[in-house]
N, C-alpha and C. Protein backbone atom coordinates (compact mmCIF):
# COMPACT_ATOMS: atom_id res chain seq x y z
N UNK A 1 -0.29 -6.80 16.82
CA UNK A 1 0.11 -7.35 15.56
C UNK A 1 1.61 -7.59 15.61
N UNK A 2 2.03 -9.11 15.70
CA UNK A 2 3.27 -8.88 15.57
C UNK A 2 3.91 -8.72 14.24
N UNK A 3 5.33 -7.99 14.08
CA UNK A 3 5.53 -7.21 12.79
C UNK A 3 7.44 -7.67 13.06
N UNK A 4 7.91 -7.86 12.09
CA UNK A 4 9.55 -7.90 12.13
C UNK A 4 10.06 -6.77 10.98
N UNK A 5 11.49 -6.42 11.27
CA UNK A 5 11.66 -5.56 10.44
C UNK A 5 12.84 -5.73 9.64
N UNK A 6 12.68 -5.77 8.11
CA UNK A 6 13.64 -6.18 7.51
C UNK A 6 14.97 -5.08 7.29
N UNK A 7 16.40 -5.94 6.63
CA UNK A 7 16.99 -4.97 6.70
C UNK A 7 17.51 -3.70 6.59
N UNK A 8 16.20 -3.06 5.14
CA UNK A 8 16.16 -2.18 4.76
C UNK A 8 15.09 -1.42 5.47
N UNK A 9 14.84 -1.55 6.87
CA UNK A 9 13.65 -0.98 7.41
C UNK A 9 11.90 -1.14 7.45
N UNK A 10 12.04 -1.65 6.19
CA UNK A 10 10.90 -1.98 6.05
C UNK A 10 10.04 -3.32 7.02
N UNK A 11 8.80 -2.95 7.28
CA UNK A 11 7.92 -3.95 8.22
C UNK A 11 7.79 -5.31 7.55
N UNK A 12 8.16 -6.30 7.76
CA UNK A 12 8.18 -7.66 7.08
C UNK A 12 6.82 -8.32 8.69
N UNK A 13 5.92 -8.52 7.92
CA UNK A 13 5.01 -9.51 8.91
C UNK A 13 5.21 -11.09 9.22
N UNK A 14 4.68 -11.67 10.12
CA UNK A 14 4.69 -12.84 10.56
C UNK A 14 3.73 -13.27 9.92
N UNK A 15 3.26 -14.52 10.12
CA UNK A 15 1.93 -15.44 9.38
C UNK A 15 0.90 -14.82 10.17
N UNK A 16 1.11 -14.42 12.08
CA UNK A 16 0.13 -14.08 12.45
C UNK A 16 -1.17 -12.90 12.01
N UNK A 17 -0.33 -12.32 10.91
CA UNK A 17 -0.91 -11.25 10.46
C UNK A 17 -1.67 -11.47 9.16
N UNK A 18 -2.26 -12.58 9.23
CA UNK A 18 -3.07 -13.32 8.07
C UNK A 18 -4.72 -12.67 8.84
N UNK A 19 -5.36 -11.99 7.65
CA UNK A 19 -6.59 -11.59 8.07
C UNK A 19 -7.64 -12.27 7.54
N UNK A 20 -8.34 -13.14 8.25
CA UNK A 20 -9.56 -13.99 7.79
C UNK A 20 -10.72 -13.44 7.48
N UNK A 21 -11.41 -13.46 6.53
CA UNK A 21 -13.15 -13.31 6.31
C UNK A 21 -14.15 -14.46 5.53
N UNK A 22 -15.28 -14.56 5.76
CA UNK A 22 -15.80 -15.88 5.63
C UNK A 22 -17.25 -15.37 4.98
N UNK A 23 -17.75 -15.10 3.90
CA UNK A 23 -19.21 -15.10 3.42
C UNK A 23 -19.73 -15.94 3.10
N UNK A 24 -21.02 -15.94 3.09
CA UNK A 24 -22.17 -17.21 3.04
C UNK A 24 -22.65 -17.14 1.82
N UNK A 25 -23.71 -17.91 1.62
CA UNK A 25 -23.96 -17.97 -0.12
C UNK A 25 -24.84 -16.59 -0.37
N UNK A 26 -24.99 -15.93 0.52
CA UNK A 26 -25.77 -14.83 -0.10
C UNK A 26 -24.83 -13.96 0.32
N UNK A 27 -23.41 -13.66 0.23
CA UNK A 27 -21.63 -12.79 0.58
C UNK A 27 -22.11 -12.43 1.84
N UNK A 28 -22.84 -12.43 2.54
CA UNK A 28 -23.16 -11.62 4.04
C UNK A 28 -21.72 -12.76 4.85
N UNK A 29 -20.64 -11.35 5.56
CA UNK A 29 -20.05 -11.62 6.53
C UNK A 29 -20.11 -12.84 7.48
N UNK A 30 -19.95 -13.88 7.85
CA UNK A 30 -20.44 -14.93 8.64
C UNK A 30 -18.75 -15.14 9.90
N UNK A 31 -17.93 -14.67 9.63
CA UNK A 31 -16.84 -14.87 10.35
C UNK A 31 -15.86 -13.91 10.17
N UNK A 32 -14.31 -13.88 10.84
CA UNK A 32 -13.78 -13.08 10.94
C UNK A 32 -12.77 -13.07 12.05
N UNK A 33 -11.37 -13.29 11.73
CA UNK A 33 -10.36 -13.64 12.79
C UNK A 33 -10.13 -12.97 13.81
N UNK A 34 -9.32 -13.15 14.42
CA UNK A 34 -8.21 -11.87 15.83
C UNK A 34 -7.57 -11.23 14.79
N UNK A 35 -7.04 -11.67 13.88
CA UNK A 35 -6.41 -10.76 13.02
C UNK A 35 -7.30 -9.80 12.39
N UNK A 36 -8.15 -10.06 12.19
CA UNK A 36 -9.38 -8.70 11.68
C UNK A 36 -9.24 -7.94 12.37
N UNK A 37 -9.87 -8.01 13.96
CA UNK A 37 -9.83 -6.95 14.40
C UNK A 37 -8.74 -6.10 14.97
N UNK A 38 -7.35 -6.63 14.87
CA UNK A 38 -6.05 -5.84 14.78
C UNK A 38 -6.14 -5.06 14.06
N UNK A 39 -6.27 -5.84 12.73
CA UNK A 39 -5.93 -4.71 11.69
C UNK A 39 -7.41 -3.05 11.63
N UNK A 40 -8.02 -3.85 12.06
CA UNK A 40 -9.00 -2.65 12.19
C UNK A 40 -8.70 -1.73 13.46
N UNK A 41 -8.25 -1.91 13.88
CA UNK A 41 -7.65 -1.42 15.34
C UNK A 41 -6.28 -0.07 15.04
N UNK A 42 -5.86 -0.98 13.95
CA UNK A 42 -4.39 -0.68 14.01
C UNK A 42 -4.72 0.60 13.01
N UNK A 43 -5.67 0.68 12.54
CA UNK A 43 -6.42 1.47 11.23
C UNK A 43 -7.00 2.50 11.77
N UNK A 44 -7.26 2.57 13.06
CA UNK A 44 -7.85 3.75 12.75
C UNK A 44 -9.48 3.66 13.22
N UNK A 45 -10.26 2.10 12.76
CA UNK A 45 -11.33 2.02 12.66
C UNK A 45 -11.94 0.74 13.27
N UNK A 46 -12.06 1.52 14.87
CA UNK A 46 -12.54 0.76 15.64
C UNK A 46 -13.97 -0.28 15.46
N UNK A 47 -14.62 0.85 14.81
CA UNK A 47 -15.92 0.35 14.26
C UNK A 47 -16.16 -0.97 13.43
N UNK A 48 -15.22 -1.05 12.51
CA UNK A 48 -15.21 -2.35 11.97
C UNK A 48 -14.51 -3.63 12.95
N UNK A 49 -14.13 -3.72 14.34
CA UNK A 49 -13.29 -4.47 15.14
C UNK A 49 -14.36 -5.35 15.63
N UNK A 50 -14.31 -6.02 16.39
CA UNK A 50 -15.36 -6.89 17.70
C UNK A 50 -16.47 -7.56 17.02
N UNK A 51 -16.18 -8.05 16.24
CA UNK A 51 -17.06 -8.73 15.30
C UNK A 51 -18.75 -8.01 14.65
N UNK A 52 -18.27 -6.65 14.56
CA UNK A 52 -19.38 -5.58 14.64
C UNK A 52 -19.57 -6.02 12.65
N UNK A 53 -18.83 -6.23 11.89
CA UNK A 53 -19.10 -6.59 10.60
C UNK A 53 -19.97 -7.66 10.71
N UNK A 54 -19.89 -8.86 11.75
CA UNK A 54 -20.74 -9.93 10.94
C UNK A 54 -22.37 -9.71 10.69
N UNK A 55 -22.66 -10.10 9.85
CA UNK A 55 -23.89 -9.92 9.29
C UNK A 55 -23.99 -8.36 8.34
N UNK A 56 -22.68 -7.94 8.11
CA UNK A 56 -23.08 -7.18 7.15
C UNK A 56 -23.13 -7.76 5.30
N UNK A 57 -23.31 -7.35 4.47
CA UNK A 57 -23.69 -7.56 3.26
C UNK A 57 -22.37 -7.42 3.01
N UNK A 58 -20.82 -7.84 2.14
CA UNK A 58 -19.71 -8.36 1.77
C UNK A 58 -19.93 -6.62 0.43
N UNK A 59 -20.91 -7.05 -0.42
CA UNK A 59 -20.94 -6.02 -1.55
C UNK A 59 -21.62 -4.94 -0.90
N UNK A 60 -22.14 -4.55 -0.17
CA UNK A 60 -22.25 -3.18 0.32
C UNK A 60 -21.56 -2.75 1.30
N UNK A 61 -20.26 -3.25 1.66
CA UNK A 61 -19.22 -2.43 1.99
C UNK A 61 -17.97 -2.12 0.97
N UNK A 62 -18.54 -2.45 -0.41
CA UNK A 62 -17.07 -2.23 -1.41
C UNK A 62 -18.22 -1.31 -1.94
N UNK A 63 -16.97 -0.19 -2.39
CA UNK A 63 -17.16 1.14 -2.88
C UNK A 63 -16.84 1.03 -4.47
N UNK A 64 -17.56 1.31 -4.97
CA UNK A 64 -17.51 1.55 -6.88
C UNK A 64 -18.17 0.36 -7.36
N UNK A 65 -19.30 1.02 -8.12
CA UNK A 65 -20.26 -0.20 -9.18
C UNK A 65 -18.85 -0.89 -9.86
N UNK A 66 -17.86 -0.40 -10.70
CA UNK A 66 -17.03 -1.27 -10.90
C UNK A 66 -16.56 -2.12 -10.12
N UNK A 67 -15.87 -1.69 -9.13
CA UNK A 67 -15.22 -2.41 -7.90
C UNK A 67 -16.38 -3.80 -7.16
N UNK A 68 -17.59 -3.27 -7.66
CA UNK A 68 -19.00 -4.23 -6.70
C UNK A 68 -18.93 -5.63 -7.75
N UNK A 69 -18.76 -5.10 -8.48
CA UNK A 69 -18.91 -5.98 -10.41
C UNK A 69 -17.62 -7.22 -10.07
N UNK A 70 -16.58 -6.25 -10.21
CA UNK A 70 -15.36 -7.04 -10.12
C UNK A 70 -15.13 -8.27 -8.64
N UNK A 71 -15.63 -7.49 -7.83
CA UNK A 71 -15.96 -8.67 -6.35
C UNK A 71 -16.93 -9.59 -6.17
N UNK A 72 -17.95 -9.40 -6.98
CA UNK A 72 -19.37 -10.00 -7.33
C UNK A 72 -18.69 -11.82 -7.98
N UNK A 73 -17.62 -10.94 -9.38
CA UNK A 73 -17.06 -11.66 -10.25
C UNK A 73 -16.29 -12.98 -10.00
N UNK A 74 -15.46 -12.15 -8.41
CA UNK A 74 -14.59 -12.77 -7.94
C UNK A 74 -15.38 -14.51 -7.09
N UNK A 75 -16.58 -13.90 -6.22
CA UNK A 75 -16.98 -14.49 -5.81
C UNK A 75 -17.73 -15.66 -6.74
N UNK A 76 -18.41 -15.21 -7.78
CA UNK A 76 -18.86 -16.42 -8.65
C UNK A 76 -17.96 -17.07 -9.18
N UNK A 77 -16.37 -16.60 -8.89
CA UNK A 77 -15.35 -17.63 -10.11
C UNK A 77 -14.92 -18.34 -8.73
N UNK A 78 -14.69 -17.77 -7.54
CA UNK A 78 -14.70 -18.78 -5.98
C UNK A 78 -15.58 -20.06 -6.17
N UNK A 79 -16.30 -19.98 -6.41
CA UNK A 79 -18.04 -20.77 -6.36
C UNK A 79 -17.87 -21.81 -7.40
N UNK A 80 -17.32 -21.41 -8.31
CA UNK A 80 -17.49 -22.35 -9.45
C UNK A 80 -16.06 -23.33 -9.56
N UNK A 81 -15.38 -22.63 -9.23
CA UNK A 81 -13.70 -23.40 -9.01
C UNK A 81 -13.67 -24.06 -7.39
N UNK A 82 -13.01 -24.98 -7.74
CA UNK A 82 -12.32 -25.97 -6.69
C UNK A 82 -10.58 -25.04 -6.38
N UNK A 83 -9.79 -24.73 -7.51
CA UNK A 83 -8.88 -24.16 -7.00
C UNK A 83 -9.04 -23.14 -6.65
N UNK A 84 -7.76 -22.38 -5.17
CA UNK A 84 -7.73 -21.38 -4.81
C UNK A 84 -7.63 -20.42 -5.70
N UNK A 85 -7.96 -18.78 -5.57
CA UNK A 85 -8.06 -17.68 -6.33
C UNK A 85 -6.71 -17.13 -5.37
N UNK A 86 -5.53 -16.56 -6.41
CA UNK A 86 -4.42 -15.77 -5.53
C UNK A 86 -4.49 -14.58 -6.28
N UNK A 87 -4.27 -13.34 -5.58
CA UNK A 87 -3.53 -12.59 -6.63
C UNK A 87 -2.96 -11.72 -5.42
N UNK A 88 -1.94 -10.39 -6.26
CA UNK A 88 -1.58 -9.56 -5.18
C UNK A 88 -2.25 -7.94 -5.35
N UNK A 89 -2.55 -7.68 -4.25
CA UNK A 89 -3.00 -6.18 -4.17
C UNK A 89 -2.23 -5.46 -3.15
N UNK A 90 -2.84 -3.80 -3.22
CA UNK A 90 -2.66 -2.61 -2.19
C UNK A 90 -3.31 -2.23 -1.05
N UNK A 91 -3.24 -2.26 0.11
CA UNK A 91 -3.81 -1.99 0.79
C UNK A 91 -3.07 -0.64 1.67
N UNK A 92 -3.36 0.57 1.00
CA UNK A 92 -2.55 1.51 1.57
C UNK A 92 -3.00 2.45 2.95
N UNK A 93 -2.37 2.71 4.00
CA UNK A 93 -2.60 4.09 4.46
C UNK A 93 -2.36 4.98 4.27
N UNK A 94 -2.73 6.63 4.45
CA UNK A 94 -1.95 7.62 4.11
C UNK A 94 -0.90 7.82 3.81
N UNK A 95 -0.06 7.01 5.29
CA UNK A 95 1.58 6.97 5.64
C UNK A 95 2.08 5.41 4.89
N UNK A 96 1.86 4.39 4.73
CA UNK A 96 2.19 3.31 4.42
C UNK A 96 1.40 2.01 3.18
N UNK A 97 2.41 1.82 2.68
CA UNK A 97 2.02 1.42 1.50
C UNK A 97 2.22 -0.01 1.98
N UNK A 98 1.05 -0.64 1.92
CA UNK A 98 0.84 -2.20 2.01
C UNK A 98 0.48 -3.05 0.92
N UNK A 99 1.75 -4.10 0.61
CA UNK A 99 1.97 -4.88 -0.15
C UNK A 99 0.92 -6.49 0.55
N UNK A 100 -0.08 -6.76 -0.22
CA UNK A 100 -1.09 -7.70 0.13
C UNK A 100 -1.13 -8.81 -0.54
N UNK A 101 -1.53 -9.94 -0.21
CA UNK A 101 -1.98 -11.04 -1.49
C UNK A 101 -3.12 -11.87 -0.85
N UNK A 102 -4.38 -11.75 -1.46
CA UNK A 102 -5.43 -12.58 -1.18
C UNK A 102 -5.80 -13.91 -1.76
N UNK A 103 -5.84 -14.84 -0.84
CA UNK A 103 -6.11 -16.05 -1.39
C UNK A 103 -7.91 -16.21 -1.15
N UNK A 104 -8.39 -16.77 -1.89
CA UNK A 104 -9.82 -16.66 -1.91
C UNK A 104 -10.26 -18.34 -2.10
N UNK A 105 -11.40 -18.50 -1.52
CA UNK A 105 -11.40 -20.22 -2.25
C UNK A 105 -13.10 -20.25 -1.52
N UNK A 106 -13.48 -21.56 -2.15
CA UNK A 106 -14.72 -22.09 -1.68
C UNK A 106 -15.01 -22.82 -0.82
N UNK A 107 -15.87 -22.68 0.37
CA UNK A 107 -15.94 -22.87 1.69
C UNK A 107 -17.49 -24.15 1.43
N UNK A 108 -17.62 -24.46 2.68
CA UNK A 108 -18.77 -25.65 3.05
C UNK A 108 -20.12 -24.44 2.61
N UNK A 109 -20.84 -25.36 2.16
CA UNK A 109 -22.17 -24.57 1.35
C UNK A 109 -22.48 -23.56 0.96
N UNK A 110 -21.24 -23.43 -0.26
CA UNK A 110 -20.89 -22.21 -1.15
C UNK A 110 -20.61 -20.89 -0.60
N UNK A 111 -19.77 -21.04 0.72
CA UNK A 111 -19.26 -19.98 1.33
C UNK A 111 -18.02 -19.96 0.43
N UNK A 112 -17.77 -18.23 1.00
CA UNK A 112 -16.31 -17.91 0.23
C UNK A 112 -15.22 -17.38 1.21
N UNK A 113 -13.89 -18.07 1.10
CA UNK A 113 -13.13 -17.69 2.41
C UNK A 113 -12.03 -16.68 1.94
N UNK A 114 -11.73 -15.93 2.64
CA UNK A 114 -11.06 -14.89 2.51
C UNK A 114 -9.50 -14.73 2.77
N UNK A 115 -8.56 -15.25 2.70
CA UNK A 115 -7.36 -14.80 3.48
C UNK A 115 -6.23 -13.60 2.75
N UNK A 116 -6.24 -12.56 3.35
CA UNK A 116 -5.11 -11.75 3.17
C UNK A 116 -3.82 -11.63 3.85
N UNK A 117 -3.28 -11.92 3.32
CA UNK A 117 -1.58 -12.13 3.68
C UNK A 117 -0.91 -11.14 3.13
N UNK A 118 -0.29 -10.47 4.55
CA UNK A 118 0.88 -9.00 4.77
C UNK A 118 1.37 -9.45 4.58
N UNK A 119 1.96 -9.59 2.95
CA UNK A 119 3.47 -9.68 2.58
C UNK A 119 4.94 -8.70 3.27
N UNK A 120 4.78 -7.07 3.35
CA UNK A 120 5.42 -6.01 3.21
C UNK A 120 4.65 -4.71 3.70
N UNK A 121 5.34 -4.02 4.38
CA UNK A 121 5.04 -2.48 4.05
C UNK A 121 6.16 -1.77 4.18
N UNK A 122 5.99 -0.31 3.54
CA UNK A 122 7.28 0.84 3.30
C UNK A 122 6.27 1.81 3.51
N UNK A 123 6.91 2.80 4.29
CA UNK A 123 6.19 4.33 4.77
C UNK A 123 6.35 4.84 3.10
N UNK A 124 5.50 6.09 3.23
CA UNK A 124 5.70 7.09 2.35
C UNK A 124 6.40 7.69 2.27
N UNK A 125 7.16 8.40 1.39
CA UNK A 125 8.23 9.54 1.81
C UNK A 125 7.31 10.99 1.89
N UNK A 126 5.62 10.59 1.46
CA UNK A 126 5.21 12.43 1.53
C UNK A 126 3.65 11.21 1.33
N UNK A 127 3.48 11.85 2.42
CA UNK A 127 1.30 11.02 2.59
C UNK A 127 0.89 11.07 1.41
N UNK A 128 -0.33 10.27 1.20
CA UNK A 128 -1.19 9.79 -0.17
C UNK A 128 -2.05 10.37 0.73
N UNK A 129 -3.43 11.38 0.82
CA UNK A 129 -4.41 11.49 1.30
C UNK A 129 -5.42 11.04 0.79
N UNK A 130 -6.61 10.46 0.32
CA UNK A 130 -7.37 10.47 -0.58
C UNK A 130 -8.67 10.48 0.29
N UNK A 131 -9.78 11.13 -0.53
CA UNK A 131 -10.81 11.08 0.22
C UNK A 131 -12.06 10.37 -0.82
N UNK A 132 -13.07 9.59 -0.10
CA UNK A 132 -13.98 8.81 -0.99
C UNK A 132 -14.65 10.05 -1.32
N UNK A 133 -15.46 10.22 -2.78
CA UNK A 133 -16.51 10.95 -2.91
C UNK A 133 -17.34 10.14 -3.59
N UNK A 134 -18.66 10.79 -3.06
CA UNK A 134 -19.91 9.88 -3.16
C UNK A 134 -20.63 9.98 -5.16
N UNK A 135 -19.69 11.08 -5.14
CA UNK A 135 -20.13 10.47 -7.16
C UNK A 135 -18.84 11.26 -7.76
N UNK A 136 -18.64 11.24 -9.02
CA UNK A 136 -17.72 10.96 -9.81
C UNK A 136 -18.01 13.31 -9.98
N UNK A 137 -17.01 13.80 -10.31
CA UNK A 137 -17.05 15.34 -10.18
C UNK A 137 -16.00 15.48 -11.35
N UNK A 138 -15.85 17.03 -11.59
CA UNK A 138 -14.89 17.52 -12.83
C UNK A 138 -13.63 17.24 -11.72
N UNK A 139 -13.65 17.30 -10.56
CA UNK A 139 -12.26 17.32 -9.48
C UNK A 139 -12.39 16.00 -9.27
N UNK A 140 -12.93 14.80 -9.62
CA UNK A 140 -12.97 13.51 -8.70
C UNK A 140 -11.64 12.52 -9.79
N UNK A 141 -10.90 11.85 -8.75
CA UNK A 141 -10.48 10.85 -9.99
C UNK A 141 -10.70 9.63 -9.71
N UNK A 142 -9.99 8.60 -10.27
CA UNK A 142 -10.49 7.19 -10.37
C UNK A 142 -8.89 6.23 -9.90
N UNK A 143 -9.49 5.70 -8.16
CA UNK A 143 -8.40 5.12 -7.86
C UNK A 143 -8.74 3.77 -8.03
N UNK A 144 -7.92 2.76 -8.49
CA UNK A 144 -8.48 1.19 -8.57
C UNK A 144 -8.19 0.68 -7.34
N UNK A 145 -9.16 -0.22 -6.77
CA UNK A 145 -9.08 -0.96 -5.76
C UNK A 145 -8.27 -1.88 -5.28
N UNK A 146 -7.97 -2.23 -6.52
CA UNK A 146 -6.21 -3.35 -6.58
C UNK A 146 -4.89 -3.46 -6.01
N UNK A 147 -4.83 -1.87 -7.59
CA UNK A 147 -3.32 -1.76 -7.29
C UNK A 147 -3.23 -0.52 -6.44
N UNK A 148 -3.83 -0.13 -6.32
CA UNK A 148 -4.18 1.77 -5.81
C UNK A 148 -3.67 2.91 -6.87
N UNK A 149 -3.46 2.26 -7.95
CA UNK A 149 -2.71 3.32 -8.83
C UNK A 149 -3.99 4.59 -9.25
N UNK A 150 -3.71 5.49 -9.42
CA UNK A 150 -4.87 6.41 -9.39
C UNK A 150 -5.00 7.24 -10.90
N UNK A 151 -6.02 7.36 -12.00
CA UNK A 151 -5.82 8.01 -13.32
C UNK A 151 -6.26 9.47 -12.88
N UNK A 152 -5.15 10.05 -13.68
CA UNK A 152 -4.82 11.23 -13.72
C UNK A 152 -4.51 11.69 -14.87
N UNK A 153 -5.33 12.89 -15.71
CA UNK A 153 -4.96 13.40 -16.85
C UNK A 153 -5.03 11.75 -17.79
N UNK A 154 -5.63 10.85 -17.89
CA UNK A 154 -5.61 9.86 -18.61
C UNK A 154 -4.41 8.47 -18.39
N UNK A 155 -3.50 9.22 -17.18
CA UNK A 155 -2.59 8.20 -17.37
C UNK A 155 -2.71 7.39 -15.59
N UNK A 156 -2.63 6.47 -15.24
CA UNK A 156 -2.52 5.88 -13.90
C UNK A 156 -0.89 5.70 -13.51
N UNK A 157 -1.20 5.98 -12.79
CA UNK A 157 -0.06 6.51 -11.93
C UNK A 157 0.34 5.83 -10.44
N UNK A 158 1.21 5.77 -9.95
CA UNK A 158 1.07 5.58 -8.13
C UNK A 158 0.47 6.35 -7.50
N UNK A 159 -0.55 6.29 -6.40
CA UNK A 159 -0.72 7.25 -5.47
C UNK A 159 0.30 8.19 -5.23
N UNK A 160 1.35 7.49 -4.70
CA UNK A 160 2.20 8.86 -3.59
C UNK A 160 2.88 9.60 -5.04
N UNK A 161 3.26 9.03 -6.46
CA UNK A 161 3.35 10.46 -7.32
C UNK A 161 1.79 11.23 -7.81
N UNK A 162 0.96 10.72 -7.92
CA UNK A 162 0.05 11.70 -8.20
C UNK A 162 -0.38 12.50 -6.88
N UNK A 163 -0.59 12.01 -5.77
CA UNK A 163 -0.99 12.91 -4.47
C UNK A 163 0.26 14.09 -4.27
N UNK A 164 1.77 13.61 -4.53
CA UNK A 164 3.02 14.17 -4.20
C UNK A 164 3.05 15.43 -5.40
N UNK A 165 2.77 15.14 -6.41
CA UNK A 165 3.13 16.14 -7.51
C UNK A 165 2.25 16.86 -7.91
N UNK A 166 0.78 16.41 -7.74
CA UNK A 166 -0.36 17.39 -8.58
C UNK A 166 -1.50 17.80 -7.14
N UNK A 167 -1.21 17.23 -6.11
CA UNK A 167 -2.38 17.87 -4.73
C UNK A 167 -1.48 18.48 -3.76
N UNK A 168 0.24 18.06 -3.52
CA UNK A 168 0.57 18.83 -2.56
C UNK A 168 0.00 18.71 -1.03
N UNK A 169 0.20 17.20 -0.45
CA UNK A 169 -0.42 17.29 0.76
C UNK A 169 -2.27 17.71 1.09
N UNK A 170 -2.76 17.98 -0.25
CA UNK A 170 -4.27 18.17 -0.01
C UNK A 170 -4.86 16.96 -0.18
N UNK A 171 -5.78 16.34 0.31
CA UNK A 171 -6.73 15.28 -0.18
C UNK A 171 -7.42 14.91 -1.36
N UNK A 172 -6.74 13.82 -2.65
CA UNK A 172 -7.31 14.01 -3.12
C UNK A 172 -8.79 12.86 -3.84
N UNK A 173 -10.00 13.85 -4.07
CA UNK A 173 -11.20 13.10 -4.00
C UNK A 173 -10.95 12.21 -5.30
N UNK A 174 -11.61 11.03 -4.88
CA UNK A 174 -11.69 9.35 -5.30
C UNK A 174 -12.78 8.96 -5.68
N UNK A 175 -13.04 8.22 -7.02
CA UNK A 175 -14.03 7.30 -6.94
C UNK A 175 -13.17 5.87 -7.44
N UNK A 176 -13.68 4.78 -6.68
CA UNK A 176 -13.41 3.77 -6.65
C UNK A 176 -13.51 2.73 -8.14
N UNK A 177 -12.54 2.18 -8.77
CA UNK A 177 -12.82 1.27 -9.83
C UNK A 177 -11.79 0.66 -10.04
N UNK A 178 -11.65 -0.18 -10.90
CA UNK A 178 -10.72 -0.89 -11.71
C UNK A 178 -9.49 -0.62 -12.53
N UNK A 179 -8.47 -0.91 -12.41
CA UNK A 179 -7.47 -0.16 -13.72
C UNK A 179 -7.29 -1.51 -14.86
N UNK A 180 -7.09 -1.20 -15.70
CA UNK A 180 -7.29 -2.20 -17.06
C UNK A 180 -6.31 -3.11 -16.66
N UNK A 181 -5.00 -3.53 -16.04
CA UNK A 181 -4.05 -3.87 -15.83
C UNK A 181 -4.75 -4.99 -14.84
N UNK A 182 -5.58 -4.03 -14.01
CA UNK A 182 -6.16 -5.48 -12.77
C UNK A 182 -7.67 -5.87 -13.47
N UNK A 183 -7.78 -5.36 -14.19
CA UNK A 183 -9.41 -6.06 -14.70
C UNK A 183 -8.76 -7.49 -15.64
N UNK A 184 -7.81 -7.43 -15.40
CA UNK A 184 -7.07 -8.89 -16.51
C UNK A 184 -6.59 -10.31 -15.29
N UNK A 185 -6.73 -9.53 -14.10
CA UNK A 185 -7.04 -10.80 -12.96
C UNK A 185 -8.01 -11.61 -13.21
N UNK A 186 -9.03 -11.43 -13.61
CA UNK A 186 -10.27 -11.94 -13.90
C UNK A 186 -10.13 -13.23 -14.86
């Protein structure tokens, strides 16, 4: 992946780091760049690399009935519009906070094309751990898929202050959804 680094340290990407995905009219995976499998590489998660996604189902790899709703959403407003869909999201690691923006649009026989563009990243000053849990608990909270901001005690917050101030380096368990702020992308 080539990566440049701006003057404040931070990773500033090239265009090459544009990650392609391509679903068919029923969202099943149908394509998928060199840049995919970098970034899956670069992640941690070999498994998703070598074109081992295509032919998977698009909504049964997103986590949270909200989150399934909201991508479902996305894809029928792809479908129905001629203009591109932009917005910006998070795509974080533990250690690094990735500044994203997906352009989305409608492909040859109601395919939907995918491009995410690495705007930015900045390390953490203290890891975000979070771990998925498979249902919602008195310990589980609710990170949005968007922005990554995570509700806590009622209020949403950034990851690295809620992981930094209330878990202390422990992992903390996630269920996946929406924050009211990004449900207004729609």
């Amino acid at each position: 992946m080539d990566t440049q680094f701006s003057s404040n340290g931070n990773v500033t990407p090239t265009c090459q780091n544009w990650v392609e995905m391509t679903v068919d009219i029923n969202n099943v995976i149908v394509a998928v760049n060199a840049s995919w499998d970098e970034f899956a590489l670069s992640n941690d998660a070999p498994q998703l690399a070598g074109g081992s996604v295509i032919g998977w189902s698009l909504l049964d790899s997103v986590s949270g009935k909200v989150t399934k709703t909201f991508t479902q959403a996305l894809l029928d407003l792809a479908r129905s519009h001629e203009q591109k869909i932009m917005f910006d999201y998070r795509c974080d690691s533990p250690q690094v906070r990735r500044f994203m923006r997906m352009h989305i649009s409608k492909g040859d026989a109601d395919s939907v094309n995918f491009l995410h563009e690495h705007l930015s990243s900045e390390y953490f000053s203290h890891p975000a751990i979070y771990q998925s849990a498979a249902q919602r608990g008195r310990d589980t909270l609710v990170r949005c898929s968007i922005c990554n901001h995570v509700r806590h005690d009622g209020i949403w917050s950034t990851p690295d202050y809620v992981s930094r101030t209330h878990f202390a380096s422990h992992p903390v368990r996630v269920i996946y959804g929406i924050c009211p702020s990004c449900q207004g992308l729609l």
